[in-house]
Protein backbone atom coordinates (compact mmCIF):
# COMPACT_ATOMS: atom_id res chain seq x y z
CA UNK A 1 99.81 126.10 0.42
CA UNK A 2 99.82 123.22 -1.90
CA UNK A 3 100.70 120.65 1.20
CA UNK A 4 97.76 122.61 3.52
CA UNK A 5 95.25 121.92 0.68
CA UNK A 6 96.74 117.76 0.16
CA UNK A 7 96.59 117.67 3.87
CA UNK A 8 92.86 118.56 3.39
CA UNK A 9 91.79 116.49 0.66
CA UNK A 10 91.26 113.43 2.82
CA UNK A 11 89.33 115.35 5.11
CA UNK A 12 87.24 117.05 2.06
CA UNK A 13 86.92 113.64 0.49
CA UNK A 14 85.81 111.86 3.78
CA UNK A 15 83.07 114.74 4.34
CA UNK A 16 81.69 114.76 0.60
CA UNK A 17 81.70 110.72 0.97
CA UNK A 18 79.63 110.79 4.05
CA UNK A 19 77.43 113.38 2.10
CA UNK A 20 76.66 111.29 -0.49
CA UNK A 21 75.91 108.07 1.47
CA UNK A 22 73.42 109.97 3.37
CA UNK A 23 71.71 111.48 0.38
CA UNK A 24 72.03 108.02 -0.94
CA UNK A 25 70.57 105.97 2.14
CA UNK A 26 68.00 108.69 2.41
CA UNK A 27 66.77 108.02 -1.20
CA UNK A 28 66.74 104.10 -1.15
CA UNK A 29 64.79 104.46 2.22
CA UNK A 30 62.13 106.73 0.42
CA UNK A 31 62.42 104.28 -2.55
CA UNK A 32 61.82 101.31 0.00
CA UNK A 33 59.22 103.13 2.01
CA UNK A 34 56.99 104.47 -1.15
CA UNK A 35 57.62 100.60 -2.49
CA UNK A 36 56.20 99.40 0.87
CA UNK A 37 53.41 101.99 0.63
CA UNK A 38 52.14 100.51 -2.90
CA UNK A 39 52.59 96.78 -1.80
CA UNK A 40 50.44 97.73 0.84
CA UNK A 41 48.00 99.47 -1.37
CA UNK A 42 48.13 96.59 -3.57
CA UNK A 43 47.70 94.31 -0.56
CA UNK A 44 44.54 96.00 0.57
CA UNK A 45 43.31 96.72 -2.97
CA UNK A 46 43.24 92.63 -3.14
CA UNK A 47 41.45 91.80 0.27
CA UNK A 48 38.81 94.53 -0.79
CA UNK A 49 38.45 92.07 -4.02
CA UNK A 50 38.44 88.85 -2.27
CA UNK A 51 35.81 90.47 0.72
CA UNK A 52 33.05 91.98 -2.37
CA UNK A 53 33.80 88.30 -3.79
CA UNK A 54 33.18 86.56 -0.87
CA UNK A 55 30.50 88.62 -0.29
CA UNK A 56 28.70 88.10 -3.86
CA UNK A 57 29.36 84.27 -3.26
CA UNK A 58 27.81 84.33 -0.24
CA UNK A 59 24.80 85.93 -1.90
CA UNK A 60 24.13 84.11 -4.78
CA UNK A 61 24.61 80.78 -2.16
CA UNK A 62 21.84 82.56 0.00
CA UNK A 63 19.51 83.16 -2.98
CA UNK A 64 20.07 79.63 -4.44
CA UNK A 65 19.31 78.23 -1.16
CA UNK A 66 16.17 80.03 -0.52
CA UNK A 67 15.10 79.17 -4.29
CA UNK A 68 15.69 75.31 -3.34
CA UNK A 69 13.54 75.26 -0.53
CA UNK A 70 10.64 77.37 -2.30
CA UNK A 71 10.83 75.00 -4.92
CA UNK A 72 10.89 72.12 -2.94
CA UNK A 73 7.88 73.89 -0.70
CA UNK A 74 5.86 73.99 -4.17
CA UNK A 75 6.61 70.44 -5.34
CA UNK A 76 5.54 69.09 -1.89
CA UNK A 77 2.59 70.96 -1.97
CA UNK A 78 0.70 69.81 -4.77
CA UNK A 79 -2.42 71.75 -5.10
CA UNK A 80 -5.41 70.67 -7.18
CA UNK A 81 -5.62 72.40 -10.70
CA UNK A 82 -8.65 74.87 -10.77
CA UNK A 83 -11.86 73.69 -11.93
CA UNK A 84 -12.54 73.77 -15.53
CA UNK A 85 -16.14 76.18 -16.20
CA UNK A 86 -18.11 74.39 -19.06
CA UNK A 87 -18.42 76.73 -21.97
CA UNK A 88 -21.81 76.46 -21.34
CA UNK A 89 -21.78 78.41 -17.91
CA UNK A 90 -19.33 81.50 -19.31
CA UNK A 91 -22.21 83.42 -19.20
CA UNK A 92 -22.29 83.57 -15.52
CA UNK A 93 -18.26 84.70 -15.62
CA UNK A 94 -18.24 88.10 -12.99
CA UNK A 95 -21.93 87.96 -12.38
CA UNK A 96 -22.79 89.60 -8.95
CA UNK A 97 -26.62 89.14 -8.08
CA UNK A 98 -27.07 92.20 -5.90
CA UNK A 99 -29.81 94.01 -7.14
CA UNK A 100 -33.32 92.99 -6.51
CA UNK A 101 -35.94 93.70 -8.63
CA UNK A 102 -39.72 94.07 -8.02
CA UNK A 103 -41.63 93.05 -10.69
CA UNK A 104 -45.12 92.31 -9.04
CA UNK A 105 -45.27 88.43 -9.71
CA UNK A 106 -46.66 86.12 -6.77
CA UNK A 107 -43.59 83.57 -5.43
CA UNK A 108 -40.96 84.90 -8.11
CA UNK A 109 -37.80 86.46 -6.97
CA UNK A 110 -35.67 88.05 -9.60
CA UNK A 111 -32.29 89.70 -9.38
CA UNK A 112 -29.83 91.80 -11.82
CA UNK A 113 -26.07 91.38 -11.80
CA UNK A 114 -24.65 94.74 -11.70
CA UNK A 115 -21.63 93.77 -13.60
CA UNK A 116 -23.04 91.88 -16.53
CA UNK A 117 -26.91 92.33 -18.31
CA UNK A 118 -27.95 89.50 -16.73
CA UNK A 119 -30.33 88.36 -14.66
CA UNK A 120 -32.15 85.39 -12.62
CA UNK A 121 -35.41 84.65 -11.16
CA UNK A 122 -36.57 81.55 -9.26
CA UNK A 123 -39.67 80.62 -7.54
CA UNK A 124 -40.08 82.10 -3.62
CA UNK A 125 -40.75 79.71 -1.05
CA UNK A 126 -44.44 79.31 0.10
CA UNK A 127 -45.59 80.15 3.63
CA UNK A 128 -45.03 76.57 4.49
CA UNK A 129 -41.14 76.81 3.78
CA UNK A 130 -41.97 74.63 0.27
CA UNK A 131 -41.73 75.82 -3.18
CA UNK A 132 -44.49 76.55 -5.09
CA UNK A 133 -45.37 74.07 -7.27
CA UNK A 134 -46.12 73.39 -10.77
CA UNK A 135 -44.39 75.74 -13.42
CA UNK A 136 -45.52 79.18 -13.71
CA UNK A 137 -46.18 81.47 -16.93
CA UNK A 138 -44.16 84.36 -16.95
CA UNK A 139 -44.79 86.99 -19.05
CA UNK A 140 -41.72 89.99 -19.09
CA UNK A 141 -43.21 93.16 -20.93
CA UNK A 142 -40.78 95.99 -22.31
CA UNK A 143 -41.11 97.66 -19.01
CA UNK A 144 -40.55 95.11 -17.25
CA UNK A 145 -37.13 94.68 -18.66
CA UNK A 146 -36.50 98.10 -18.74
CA UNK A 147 -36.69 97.71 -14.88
CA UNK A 148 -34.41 94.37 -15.09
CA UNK A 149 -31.66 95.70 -16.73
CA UNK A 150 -31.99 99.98 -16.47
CA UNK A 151 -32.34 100.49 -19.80
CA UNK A 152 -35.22 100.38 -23.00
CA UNK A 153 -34.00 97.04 -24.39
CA UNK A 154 -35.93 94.98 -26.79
CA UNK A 155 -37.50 91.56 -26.27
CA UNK A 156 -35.83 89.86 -29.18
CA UNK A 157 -32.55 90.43 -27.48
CA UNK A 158 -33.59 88.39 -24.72
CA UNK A 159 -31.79 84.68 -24.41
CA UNK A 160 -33.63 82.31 -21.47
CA UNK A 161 -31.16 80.18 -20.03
CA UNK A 162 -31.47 77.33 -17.75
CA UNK A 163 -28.85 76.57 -15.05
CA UNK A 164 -26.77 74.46 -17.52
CA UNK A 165 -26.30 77.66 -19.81
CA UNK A 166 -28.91 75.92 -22.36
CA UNK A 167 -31.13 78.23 -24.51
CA UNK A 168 -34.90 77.65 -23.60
CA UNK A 169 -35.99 80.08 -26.26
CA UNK A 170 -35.62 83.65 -27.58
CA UNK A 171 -37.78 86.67 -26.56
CA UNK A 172 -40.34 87.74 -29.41
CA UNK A 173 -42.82 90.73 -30.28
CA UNK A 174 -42.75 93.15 -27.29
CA UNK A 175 -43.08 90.60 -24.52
CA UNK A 176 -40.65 87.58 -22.97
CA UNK A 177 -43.07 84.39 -22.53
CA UNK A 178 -41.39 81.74 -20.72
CA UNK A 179 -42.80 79.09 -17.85
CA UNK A 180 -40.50 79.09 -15.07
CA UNK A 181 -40.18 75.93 -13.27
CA UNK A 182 -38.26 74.50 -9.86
CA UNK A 183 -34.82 75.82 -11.31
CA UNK A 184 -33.78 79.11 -11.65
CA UNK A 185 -33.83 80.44 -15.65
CA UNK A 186 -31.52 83.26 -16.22
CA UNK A 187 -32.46 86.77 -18.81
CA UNK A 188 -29.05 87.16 -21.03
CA UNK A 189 -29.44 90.59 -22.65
CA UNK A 190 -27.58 89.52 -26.30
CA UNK A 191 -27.77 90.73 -29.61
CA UNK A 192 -27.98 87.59 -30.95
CA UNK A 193 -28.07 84.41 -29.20
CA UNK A 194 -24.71 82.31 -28.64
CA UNK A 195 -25.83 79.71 -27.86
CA UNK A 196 -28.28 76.38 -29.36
CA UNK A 197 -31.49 75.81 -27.90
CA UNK A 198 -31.51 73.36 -25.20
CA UNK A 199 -32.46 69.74 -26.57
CA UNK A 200 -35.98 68.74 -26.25
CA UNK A 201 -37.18 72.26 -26.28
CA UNK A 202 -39.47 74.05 -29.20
């Protein structure tokens, strides 16, 4: 028995060798395979990188670029600045004459802004396609500014103004009393005026 079991050994020995190698090549090819797997992981995990990279790059090139020729439209195109208003005409800042207003004198036209309590009247051309001539006396009652401006205001809050934003004078008593001549004069409904009187005038 003892020389059928050394007669065996070789044989038992050769079998649990060839066991072992293949447990042991099928371990270092899972080893080699799941190594593969992450290089190739890593490997893919680094071009996605690189691509959102490139991709910013190209971008921020694409915006600079576009901001380079915008600014270089702008500098070539040198616009004038806007005119400067004289202090003097602020008055006339979002005024919209669109509302005409009757008020019975022969060769006056007046109109009301709608945005602003303001107002302007000029003399009408005569039937002859010239203006009337000479300066005419106006004389603006409390109804007749009520009808100006839509409301009861009162004459001493009544600026005249000529075209250059001057003060001509200051309504007084219950009436307006101004002479209206070639220009247009312009009603400023203020509580008190803002403004000197107009050199030369009384």
């Amino acid at each position: 028995m003892c020389h059928c079991i050394m007669r065996n050994f070789p044989d038992q020995l050769a079998r649990n060798l060839l066991v072992w190698l293949g447990m042991w090549l099928f371990v270092m090819t899972c080893t080699m395979a799941c190594a593969q797997d992450r290089e190739e992981n890593d490997d893919a995990a680094q071009t996605e990188i690189k691509d959102k990279d490139a991709a910013k790059r190209a971008k921020k090139a694409e915006r600079k670029t576009r901001k380079e020729k915008k600014d270089s439209k702008s500098s070539a195109t040198n616009l004038p600045p806007p005119p400067d208003t004289p202090p003097e005409l602020e008055f006339l800042d979002g005024a919209i004459f669109s509302r005409k207003v009757n008020l019975g004198l022969k060769n006056v036209l007046c109109f009301a802004s709608e945005r602003r309590p303001l107002a302007m009247l000029w003399k009408e051309a005569g039937p002859e396609g010239s203006l009337a001539t000479g300066n005419l006396s106006i004389k603006l009652s409390a109804r007749e500014l009520q009808l100006i401006f839509g409301r009861p205001v009162e004459a001493t809050q009544i600026s005249v103004l000529n075209e250059k934003g001057q003060m001509l004078l200051r309504g007084a008593a219950m009436q307006v009393t101004f002479n209206l001549e070639r220009r247009p004069a312009y009603l400023l409904l203020e509580i008190a005026p803002s403004r000197p009187r107009a050199s030369g005038k009384k």
